[in-house]
Protein backbone atom coordinates (compact mmCIF):
# COMPACT_ATOMS: atom_id res chain seq x y z
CA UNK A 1 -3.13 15.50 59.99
CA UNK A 2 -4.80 18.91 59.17
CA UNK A 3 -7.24 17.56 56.82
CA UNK A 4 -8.40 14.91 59.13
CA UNK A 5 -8.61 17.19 62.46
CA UNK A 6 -10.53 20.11 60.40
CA UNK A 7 -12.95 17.65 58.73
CA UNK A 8 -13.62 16.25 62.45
CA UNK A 9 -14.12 19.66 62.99
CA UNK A 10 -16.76 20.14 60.51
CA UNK A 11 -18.81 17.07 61.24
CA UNK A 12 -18.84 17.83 65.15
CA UNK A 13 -20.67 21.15 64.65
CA UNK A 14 -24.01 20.25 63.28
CA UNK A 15 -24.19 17.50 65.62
CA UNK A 16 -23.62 20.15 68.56
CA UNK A 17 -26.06 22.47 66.70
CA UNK A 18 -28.83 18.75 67.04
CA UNK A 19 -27.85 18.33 70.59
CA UNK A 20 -28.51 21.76 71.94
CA UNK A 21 -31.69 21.98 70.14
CA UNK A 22 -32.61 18.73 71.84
CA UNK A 23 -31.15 19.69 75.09
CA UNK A 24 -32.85 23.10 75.14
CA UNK A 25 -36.55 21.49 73.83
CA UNK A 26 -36.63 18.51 76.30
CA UNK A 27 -36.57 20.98 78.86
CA UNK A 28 -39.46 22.98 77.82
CA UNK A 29 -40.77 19.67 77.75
CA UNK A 30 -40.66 18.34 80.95
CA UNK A 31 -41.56 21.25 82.26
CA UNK A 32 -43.89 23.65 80.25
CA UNK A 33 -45.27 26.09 82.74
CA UNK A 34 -41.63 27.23 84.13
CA UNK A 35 -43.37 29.66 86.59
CA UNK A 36 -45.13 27.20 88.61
CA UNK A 37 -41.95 25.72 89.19
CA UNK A 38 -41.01 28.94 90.64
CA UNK A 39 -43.98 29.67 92.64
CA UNK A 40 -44.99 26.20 93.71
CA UNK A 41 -48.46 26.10 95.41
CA UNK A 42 -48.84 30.51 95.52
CA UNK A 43 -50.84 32.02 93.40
CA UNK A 44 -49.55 34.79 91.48
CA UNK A 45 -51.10 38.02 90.56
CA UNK A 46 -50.96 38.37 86.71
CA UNK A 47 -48.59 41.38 86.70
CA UNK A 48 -46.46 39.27 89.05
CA UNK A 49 -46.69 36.22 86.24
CA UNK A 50 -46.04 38.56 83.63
CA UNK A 51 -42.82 40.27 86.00
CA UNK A 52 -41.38 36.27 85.95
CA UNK A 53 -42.18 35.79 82.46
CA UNK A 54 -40.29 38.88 81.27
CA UNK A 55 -37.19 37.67 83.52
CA UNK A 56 -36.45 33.86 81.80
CA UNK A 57 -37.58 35.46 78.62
CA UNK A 58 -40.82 33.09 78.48
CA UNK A 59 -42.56 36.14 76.90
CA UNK A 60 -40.59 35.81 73.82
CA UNK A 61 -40.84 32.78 70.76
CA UNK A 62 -39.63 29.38 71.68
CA UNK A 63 -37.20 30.34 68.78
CA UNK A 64 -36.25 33.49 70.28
CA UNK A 65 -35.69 31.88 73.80
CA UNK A 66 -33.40 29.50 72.37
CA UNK A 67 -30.95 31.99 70.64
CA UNK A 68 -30.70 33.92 73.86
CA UNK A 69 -29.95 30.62 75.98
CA UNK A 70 -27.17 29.34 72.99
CA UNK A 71 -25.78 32.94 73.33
CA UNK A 72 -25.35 32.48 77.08
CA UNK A 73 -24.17 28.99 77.01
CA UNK A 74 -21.19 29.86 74.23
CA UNK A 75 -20.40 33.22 76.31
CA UNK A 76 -20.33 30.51 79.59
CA UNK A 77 -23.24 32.87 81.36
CA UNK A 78 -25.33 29.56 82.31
CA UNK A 79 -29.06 30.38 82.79
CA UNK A 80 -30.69 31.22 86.06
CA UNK A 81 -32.47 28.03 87.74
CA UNK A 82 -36.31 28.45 87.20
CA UNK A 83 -36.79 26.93 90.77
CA UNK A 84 -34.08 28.61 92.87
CA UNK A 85 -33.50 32.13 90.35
CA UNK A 86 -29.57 30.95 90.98
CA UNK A 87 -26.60 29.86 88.52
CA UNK A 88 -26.97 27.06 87.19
């Protein structure tokens, strides 16, 4: 009984490991500019687009950005909704 729950165990992580990295990069593609999600029709002073950038990490590699949302999720700190700058 072991042997059968541990190997389930191995075969479900790499599949979480697939769907996070789809989860996480269907989301930067539906919506690729972030900050215009936050600002809607206002235009933003540069320094202001650069302040929001710095905030959800957008300044930083796609590759980076995702290890800092997978450390979130696994610590249960959700992200901050682009839109509304709440918990998600």
């Amino acid at each position: 009984m072991f042997q059968f729950i541990s190997k389930r165990l191995v075969f479900m992580l790499p599949i979480l490991v697939v769907a996070s990295l789809l989860i996480f990069f269907m989301m930067r593609i539906a919506n690729p500019d972030p900050i215009a999600a936050v600002v809607g029709t206002r235009r933003l002073s540069d320094k202001s687009r650069a302040a929001l950038a710095r905030e959800f990490h957008l300044d930083k590699p796609l590759f980076k950005q995702y290890e800092i949302w997978i450390n979130g999720m696994l610590r249960g700190e959700f992200p901050r909704s682009f839109k509304y700058r709440e918990p998600v």
